[in-house]
C-alpha atoms as a PDB file:
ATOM      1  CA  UNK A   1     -25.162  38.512  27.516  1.00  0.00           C
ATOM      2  CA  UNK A   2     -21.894  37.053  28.602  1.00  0.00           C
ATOM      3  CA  UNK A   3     -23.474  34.023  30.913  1.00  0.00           C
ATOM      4  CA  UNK A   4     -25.459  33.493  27.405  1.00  0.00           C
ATOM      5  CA  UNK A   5     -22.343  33.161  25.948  1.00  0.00           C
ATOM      6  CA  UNK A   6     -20.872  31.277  27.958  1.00  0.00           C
ATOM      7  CA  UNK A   7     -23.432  28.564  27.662  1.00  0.00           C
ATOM      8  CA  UNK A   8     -23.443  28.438  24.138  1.00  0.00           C
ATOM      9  CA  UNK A   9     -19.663  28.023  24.478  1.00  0.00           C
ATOM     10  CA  UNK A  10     -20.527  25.164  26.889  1.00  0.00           C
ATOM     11  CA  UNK A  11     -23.096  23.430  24.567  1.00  0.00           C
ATOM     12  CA  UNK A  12     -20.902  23.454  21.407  1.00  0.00           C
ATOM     13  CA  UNK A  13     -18.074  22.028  23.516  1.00  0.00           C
ATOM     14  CA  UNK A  14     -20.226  19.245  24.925  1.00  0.00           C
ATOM     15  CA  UNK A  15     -21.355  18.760  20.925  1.00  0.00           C
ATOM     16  CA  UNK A  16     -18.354  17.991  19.802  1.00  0.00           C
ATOM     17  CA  UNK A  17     -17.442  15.692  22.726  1.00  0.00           C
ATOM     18  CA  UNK A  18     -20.700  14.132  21.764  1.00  0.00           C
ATOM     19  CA  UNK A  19     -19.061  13.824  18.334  1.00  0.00           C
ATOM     20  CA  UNK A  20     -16.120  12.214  18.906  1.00  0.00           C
ATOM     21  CA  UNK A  21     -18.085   8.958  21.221  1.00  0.00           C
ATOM     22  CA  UNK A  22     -20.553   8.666  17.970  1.00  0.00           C
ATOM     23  CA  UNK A  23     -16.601   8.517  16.020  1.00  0.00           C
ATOM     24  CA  UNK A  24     -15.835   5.814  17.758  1.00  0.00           C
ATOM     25  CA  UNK A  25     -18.770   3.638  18.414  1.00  0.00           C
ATOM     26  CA  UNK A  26     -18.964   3.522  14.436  1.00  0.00           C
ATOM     27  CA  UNK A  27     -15.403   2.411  14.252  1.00  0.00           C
ATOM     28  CA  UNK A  28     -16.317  -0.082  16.687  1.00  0.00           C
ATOM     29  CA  UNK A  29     -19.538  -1.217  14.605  1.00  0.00           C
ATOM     30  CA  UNK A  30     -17.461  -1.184  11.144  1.00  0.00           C
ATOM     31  CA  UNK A  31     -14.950  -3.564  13.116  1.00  0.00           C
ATOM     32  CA  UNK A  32     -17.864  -5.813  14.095  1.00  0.00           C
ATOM     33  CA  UNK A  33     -19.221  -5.887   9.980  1.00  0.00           C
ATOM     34  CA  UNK A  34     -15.588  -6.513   8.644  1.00  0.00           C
ATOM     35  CA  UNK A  35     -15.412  -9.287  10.771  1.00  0.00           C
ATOM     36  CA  UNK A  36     -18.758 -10.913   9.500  1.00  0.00           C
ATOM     37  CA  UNK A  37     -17.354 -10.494   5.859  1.00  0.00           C
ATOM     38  CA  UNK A  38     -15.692 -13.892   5.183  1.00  0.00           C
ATOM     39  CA  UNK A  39     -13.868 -13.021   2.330  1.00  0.00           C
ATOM     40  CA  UNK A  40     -12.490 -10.021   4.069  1.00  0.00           C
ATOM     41  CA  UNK A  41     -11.596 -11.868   6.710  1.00  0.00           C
ATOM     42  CA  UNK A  42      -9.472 -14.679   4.666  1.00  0.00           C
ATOM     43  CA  UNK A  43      -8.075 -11.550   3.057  1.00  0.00           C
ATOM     44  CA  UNK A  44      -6.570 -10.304   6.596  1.00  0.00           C
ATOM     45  CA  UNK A  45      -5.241 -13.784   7.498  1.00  0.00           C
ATOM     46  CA  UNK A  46      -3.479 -14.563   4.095  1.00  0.00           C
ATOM     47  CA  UNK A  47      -2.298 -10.382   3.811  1.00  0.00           C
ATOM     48  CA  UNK A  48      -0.955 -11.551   7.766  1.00  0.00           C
ATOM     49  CA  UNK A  49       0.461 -14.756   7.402  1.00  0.00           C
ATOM     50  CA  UNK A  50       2.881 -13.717   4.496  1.00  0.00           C
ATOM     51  CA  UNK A  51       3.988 -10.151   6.502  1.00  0.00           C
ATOM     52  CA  UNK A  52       4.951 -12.831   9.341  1.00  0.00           C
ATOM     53  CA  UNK A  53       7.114 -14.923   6.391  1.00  0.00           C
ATOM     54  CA  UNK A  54       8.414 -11.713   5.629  1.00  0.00           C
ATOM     55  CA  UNK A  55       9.617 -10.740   9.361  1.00  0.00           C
ATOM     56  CA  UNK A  56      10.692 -14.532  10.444  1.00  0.00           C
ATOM     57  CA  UNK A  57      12.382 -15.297   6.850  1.00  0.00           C
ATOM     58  CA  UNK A  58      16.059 -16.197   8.258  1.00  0.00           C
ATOM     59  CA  UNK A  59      13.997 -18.223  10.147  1.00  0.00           C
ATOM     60  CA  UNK A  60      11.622 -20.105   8.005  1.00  0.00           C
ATOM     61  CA  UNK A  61      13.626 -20.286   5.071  1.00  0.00           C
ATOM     62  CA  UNK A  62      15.244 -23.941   4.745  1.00  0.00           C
ATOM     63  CA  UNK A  63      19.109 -22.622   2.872  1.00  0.00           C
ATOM     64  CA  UNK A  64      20.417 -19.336   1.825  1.00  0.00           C
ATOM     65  CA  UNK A  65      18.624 -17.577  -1.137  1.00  0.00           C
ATOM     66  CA  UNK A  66      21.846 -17.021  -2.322  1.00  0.00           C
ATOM     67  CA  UNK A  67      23.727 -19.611  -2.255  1.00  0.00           C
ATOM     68  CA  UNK A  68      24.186 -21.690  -5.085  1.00  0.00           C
ATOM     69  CA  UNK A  69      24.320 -25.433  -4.923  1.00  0.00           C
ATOM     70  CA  UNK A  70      26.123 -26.264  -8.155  1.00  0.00           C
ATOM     71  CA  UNK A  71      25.554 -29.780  -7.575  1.00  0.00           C
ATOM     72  CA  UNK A  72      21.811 -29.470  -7.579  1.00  0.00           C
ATOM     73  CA  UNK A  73      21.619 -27.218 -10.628  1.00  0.00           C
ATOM     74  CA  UNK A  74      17.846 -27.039 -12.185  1.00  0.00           C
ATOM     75  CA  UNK A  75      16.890 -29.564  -9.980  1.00  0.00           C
ATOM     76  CA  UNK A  76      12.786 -30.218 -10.419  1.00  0.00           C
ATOM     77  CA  UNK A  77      10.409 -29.853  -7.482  1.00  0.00           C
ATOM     78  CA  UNK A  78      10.422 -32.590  -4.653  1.00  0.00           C
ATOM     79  CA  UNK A  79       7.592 -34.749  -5.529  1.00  0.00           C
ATOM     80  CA  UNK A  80       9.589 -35.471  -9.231  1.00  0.00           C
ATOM     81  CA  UNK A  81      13.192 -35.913  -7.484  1.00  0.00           C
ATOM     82  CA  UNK A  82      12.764 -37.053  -4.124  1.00  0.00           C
ATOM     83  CA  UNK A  83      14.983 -34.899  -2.829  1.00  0.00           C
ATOM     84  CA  UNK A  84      13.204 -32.746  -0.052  1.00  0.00           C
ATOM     85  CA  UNK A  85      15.970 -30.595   0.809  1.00  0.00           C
ATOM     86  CA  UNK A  86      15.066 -28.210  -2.143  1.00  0.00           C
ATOM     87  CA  UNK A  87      10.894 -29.041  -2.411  1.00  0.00           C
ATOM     88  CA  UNK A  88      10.419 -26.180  -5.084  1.00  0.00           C
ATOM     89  CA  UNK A  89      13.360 -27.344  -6.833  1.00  0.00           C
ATOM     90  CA  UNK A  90      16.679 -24.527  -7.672  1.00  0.00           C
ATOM     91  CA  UNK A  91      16.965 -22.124 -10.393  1.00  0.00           C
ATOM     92  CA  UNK A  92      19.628 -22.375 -13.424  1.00  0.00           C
ATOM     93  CA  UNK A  93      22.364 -21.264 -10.978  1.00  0.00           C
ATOM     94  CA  UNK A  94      21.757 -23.528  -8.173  1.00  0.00           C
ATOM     95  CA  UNK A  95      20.018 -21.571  -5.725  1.00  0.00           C
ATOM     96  CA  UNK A  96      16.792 -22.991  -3.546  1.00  0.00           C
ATOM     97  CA  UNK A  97      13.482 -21.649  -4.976  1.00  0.00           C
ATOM     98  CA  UNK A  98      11.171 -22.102  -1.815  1.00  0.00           C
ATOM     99  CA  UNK A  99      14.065 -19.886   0.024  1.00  0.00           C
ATOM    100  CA  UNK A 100      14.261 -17.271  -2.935  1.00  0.00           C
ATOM    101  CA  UNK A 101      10.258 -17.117  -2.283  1.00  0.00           C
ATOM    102  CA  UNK A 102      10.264 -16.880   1.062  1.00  0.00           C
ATOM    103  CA  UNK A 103      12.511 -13.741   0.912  1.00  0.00           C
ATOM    104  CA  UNK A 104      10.747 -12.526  -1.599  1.00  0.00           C
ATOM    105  CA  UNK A 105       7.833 -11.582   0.639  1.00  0.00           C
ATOM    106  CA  UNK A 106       9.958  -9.016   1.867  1.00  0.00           C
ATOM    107  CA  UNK A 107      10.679  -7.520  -0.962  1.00  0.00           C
ATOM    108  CA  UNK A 108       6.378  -7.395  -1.864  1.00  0.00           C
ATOM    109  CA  UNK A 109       5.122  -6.843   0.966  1.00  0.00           C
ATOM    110  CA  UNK A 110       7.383  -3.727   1.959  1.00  0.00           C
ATOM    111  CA  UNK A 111       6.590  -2.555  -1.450  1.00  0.00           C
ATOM    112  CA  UNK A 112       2.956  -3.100  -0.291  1.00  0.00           C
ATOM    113  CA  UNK A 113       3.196  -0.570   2.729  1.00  0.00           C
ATOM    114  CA  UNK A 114       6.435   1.925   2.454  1.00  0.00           C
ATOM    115  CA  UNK A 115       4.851   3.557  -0.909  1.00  0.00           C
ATOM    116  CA  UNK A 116       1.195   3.310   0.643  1.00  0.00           C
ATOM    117  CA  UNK A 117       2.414   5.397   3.289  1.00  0.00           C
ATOM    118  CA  UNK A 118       4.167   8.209   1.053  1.00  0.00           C
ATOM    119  CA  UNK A 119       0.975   8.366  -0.690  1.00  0.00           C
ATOM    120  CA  UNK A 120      -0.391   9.280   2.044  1.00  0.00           C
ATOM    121  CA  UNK A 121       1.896  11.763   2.974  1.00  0.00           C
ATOM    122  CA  UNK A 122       2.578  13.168  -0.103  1.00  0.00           C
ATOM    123  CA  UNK A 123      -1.459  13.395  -1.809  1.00  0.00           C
ATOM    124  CA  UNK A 124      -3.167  13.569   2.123  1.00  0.00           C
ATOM    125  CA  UNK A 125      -1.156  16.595   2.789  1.00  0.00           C
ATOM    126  CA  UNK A 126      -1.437  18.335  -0.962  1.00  0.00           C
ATOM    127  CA  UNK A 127      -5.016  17.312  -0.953  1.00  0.00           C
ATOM    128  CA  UNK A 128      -6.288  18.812   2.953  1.00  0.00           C
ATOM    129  CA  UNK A 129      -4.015  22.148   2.146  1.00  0.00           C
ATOM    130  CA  UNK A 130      -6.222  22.592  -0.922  1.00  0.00           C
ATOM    131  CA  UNK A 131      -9.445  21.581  -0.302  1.00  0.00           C
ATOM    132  CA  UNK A 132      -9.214  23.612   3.131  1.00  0.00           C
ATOM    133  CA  UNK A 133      -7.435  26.648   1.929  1.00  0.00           C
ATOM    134  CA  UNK A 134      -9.312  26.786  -1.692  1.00  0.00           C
ATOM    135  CA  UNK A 135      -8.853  29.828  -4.193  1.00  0.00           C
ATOM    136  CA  UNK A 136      -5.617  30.219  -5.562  1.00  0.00           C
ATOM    137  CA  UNK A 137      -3.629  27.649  -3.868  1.00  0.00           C
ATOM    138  CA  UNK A 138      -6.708  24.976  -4.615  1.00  0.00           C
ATOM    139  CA  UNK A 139      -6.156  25.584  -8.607  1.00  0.00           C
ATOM    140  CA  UNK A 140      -2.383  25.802  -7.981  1.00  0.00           C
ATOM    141  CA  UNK A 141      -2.201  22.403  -6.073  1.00  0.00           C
ATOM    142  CA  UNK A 142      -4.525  20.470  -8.216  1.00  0.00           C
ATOM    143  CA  UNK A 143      -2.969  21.634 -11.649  1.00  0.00           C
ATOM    144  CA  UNK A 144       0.648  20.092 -10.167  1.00  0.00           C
ATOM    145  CA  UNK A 145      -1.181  16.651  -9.566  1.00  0.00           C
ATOM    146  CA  UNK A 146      -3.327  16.900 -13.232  1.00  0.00           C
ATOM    147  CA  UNK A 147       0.271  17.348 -14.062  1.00  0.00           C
ATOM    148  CA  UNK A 148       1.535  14.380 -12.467  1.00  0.00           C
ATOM    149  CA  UNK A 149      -1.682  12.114 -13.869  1.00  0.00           C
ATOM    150  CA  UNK A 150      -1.463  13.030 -16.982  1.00  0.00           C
ATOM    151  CA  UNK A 151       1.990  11.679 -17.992  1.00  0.00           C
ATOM    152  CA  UNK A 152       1.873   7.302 -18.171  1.00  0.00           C
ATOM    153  CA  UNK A 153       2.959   5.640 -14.729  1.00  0.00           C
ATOM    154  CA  UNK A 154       4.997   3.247 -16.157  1.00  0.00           C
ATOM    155  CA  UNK A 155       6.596   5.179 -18.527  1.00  0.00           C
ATOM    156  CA  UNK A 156       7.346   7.639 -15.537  1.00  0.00           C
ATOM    157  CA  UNK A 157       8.575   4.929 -13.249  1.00  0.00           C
ATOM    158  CA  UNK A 158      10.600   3.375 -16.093  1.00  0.00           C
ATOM    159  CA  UNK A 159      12.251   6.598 -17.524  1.00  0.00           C
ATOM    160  CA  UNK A 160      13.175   7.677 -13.420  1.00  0.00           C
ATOM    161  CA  UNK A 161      14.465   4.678 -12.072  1.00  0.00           C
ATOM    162  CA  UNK A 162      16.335   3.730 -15.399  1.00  0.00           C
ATOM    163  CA  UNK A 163      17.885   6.861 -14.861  1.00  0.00           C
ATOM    164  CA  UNK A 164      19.196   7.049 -11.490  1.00  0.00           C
ATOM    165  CA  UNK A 165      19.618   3.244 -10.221  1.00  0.00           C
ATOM    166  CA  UNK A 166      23.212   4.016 -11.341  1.00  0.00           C
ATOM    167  CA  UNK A 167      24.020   7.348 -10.020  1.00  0.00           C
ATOM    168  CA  UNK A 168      25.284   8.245  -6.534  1.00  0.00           C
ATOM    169  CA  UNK A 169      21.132   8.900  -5.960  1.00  0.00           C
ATOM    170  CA  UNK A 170      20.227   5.372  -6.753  1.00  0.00           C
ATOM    171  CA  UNK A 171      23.321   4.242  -4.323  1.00  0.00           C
ATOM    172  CA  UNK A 172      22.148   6.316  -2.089  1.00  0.00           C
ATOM    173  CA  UNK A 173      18.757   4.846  -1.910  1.00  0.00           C
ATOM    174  CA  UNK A 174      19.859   1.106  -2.060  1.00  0.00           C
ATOM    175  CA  UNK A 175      17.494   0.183  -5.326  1.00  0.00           C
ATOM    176  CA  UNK A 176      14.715  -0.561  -3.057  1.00  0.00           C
ATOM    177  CA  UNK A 177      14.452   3.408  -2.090  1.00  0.00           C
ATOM    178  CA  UNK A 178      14.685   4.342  -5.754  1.00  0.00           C
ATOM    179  CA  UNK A 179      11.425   1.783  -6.358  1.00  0.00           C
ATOM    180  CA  UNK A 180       9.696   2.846  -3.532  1.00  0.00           C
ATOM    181  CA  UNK A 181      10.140   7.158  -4.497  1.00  0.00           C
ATOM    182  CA  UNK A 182       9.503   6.336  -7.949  1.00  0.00           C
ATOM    183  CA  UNK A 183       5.952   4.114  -7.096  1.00  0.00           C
ATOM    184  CA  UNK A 184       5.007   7.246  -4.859  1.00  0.00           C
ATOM    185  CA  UNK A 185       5.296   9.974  -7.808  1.00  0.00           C
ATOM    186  CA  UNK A 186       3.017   8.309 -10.073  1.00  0.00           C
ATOM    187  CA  UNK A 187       0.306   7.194  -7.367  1.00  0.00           C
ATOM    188  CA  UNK A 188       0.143  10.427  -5.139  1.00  0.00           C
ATOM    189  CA  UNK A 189      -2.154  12.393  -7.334  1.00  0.00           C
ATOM    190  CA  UNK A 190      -5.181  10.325  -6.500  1.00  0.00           C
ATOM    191  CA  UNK A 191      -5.406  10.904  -2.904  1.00  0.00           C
ATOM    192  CA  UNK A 192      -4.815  13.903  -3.505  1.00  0.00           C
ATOM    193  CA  UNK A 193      -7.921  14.618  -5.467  1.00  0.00           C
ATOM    194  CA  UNK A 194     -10.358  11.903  -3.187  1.00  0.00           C
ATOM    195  CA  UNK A 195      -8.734  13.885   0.420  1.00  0.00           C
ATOM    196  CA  UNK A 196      -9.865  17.252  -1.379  1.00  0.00           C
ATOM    197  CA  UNK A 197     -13.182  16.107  -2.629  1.00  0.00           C
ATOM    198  CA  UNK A 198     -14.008  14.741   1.233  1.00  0.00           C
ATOM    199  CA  UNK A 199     -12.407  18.034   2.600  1.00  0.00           C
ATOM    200  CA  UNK A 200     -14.420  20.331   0.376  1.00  0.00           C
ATOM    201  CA  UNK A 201     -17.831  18.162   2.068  1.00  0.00           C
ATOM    202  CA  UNK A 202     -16.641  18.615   5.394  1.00  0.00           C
ATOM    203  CA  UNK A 203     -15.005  22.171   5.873  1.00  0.00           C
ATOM    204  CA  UNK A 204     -18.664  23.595   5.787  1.00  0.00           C
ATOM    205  CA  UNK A 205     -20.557  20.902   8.276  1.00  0.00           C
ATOM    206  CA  UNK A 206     -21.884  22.789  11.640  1.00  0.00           C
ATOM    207  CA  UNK A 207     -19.230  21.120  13.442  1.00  0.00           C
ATOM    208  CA  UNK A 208     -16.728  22.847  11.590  1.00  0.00           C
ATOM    209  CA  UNK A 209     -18.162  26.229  12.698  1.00  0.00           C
ATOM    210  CA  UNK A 210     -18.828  25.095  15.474  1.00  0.00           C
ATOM    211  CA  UNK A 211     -15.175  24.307  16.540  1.00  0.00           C
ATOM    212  CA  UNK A 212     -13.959  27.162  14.714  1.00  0.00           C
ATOM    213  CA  UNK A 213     -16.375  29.687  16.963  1.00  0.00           C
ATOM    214  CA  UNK A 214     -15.071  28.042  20.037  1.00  0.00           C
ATOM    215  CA  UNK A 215     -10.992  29.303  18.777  1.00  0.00           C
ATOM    216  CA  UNK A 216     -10.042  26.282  16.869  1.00  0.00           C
ATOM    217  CA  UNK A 217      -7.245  27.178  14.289  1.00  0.00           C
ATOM    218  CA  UNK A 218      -6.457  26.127  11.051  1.00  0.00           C
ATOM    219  CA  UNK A 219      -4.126  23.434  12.168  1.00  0.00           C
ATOM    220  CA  UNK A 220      -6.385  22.049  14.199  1.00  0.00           C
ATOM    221  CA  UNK A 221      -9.540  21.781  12.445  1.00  0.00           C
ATOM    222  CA  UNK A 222      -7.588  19.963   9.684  1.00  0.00           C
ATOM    223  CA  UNK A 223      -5.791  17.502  11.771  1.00  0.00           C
ATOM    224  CA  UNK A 224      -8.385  17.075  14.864  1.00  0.00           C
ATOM    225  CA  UNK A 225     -11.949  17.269  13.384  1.00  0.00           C
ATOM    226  CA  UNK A 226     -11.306  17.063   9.910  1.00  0.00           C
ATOM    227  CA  UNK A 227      -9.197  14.208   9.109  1.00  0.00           C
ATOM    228  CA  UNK A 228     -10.821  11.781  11.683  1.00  0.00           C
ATOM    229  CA  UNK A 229     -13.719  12.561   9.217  1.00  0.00           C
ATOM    230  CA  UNK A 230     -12.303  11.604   6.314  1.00  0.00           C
ATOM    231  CA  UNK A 231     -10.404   8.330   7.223  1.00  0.00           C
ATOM    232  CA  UNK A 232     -12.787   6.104   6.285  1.00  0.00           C
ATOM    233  CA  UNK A 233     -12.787   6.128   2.432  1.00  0.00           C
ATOM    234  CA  UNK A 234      -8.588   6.957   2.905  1.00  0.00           C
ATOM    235  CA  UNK A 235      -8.572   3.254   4.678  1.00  0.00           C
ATOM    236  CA  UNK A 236     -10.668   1.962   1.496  1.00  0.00           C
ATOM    237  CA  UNK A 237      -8.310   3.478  -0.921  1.00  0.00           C
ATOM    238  CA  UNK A 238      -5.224   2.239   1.054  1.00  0.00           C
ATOM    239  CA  UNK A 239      -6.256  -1.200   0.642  1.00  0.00           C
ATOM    240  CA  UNK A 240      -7.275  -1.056  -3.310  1.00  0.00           C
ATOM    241  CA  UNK A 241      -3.906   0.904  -4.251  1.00  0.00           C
ATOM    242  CA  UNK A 242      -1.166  -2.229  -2.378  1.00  0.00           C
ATOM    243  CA  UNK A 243      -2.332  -4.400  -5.164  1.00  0.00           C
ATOM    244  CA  UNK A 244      -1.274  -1.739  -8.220  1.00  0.00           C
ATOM    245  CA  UNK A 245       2.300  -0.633  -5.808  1.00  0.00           C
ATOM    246  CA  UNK A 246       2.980  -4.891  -5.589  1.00  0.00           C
ATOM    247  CA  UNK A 247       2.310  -5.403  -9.416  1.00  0.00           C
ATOM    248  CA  UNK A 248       4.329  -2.269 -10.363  1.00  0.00           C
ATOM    249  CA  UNK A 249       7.382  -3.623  -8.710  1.00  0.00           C
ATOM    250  CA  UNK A 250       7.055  -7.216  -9.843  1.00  0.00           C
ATOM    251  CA  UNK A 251       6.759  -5.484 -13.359  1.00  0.00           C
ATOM    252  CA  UNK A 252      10.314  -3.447 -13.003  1.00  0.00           C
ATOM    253  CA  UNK A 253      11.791  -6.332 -11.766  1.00  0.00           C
ATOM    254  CA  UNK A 254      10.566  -8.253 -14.758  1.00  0.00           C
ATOM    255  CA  UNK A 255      12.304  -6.132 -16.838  1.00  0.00           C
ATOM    256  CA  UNK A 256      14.998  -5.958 -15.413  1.00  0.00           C
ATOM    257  CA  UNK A 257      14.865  -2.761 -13.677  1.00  0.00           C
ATOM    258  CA  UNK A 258      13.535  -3.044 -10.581  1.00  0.00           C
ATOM    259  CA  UNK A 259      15.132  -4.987  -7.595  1.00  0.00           C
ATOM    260  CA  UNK A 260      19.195  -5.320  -7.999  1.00  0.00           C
ATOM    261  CA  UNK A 261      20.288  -9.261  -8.386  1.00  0.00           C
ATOM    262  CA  UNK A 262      21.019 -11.433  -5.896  1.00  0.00           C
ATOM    263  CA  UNK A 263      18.316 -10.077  -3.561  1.00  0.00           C
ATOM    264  CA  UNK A 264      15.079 -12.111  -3.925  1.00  0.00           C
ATOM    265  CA  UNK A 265      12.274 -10.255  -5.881  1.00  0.00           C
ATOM    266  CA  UNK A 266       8.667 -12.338  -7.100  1.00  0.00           C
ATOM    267  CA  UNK A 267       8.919 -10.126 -10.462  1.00  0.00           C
ATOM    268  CA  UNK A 268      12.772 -11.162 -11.101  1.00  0.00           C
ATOM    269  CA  UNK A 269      11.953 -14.678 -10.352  1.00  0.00           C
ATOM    270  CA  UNK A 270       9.249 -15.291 -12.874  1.00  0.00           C
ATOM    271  CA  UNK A 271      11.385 -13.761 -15.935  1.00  0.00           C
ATOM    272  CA  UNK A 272      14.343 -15.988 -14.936  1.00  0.00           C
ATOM    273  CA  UNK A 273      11.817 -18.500 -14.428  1.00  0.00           C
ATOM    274  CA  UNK A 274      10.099 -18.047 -17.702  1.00  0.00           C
ATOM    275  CA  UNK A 275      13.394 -19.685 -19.788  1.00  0.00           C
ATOM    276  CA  UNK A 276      12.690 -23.055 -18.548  1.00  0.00           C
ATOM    277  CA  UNK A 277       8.714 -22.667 -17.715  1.00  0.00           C
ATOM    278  CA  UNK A 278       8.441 -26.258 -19.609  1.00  0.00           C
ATOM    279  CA  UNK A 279      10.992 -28.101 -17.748  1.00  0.00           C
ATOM    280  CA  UNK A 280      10.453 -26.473 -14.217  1.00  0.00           C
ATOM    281  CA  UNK A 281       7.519 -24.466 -14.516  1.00  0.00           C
ATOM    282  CA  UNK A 282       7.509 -23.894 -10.575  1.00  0.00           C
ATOM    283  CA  UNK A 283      10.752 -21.131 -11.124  1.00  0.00           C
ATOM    284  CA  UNK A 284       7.792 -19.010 -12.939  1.00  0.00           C
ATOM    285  CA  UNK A 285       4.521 -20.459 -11.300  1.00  0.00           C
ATOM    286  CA  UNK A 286       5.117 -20.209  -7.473  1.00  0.00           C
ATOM    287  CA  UNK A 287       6.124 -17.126  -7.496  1.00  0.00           C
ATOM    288  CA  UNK A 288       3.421 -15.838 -10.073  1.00  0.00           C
ATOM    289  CA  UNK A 289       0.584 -17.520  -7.388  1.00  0.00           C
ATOM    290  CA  UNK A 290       1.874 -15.289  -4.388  1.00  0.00           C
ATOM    291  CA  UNK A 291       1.636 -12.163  -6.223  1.00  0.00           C
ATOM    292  CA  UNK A 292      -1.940 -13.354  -7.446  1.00  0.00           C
ATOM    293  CA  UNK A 293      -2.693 -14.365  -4.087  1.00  0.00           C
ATOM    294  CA  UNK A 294      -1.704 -11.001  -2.223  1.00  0.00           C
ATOM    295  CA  UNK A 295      -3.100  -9.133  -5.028  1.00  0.00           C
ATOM    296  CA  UNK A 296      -6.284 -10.948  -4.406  1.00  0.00           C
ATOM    297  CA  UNK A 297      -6.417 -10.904  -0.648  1.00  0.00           C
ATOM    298  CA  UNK A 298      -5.635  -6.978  -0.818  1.00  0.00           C
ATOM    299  CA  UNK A 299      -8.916  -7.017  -2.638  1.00  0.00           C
ATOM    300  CA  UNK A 300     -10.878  -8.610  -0.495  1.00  0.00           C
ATOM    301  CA  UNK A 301     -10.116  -6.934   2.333  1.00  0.00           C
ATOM    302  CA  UNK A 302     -10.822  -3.556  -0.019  1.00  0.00           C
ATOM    303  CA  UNK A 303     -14.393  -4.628  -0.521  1.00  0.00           C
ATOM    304  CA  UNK A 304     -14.709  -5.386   2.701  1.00  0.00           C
ATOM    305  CA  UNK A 305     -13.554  -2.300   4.384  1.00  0.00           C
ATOM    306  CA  UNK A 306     -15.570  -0.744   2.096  1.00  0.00           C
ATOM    307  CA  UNK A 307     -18.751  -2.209   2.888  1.00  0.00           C
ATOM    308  CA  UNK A 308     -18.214  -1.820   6.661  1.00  0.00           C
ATOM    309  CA  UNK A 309     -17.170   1.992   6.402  1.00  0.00           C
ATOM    310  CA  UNK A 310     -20.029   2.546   4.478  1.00  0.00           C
ATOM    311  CA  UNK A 311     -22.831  -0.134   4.331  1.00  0.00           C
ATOM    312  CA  UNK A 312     -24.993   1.690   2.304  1.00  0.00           C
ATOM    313  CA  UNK A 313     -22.774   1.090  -0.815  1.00  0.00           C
ATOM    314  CA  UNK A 314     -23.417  -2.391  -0.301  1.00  0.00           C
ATOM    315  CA  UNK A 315     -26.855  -1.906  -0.681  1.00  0.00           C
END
């Protein structure tokens, strides 16, 4: 009885081991299918060439994005003036619109990954504790999020950084944290419910019982066999949600309330560019075509991962 035992022990082991080289051989083949998707493809390189202008920006950027050159006041773009120093032209208080841009990217592209990553944190966690644990805590857990998704996002990100950006809070967090907390609490919800909805799939495959007869605890079925399992359509969603986190900043900034002036912000720049869109419409247009074109890269690479994680959707 016990060698019989044993042996079972021994062939569940060597099943899950079998398990995790079949894991990554299909992360290996979904690699080799992104990277036969064109579009995807141009997505990574444009999505990679502006996080580089966002790390080397004191280094690529031709004058301060602050400083204001009175003397070259709502100057037009190069090709109209001549004057290369400032090729996008400057804004209505002097300062060099190619620069502003260029540090811009920071601004976007941060917004692009810090609030992705609280998502995760934030919904992933809720999400695995309730589809794993079920029952009470399940209906506890997903009423808090149907609370969350039920009130507007805007409204909600409006109402909460309008509110603290000028208390010792919004100090604290420098403006940028404040955006980045209050992008999180309206877009947490929906991992939430897609990490339950793959956890409630997986908790009763045979592999599951299978690590679970060989002693595996809670802790580790979630984090070792469960969410390996489940990072595929997480990736997916990742890539569709940096579109709706990049838009929802330029929009607060648009408004007014998003990034704090001076510092550089796509959303800022087309509202003060929108006063003189006739005269210089490259204040408003430039930076309006790098949120369109990060939006749309994001995208591409979305449909791409999608595809590759799970060709059969293509079909």
């Amino acid at each position: 009885m016990a060698t019989t035992t044993v042996a079972r022990t021994r062939d569940e082991v060597a099943a899950l081991n079998i398990l995790a080289r079949k894991q990554r051989s299909l992360w290996l083949d979904a690699w080799e299918r992104l990277l036969k998707n064109k579009a995807a493809v141009l997505g990574m390189v444009i999505i990679l060439a502006f996080y580089l202008v966002a790390i080397f920006a004191p280094f690529i950027a031709p004058h301060d994005p602050n400083r204001q050159y009175y003397e070259h006041t709502q100057q037009k773009v190069a090709w109209e003036t001549g004057d290369w120093n400032f090729i996008l032209g400057t804004d209505v208080i002097g300062r060099d619109n190619l620069s502003r841009i260029i540090y811009g990217a920071r601004v976007s592209m941060t917004i692009g990954l810090v609030p992705i990553t609280l998502y995760l944190l934030i919904g992933g966690s809720i999400g695995m504790i309730a589809g794993f644990a079920g029952g009470h805590v399940d209906n506890i857990l997903m009423r808090i999020a149907d609370v969350f998704y039920a009130f507007p996002g805007l409204l909600f990100m409006i109402i909460m950084v309008a509110t603290f950006r000028d208390t010792p809070i919004g100090s604290l967090l420098s403006g940028l944290g404040l955006l980045f907390i209050a992008i999180a609490l309206v877009g947490w919800e929906g991992y939430a419910r897609l990490v339950r909805g793959q956890v409630l799939q997986i908790k009763e495959k045979e592999f599951i019982e299978a690590a679970r007869s060989i002693g595996a605890n809670s802790t580790r079925l979630m984090v070792r066999h469960i969410f390996p399992n489940i990072l595929a359509p997480i990736i997916v969603a990742c890539a569709f949600s940096v579109p709706g986190a990049i838009m929802a900043e330029a929009g607060l900034s648009f408004i007014g309330i998003g990034i704090r002036p001076p510092t550089a912000s796509w959303g800022a720049m087309i509202q003060t560019g929108l006063t003189s869109l006739y005269s210089q419409p490259a204040l408003a247009l430039a930076p309006a075509v790098c949120i369109a074109l990060v939006m749309l890269s994001f995208t591409f690479l979305g449909d791409g991962l999608r595809d590759a994680l799970d060709p059969r959707l293509k079909q």
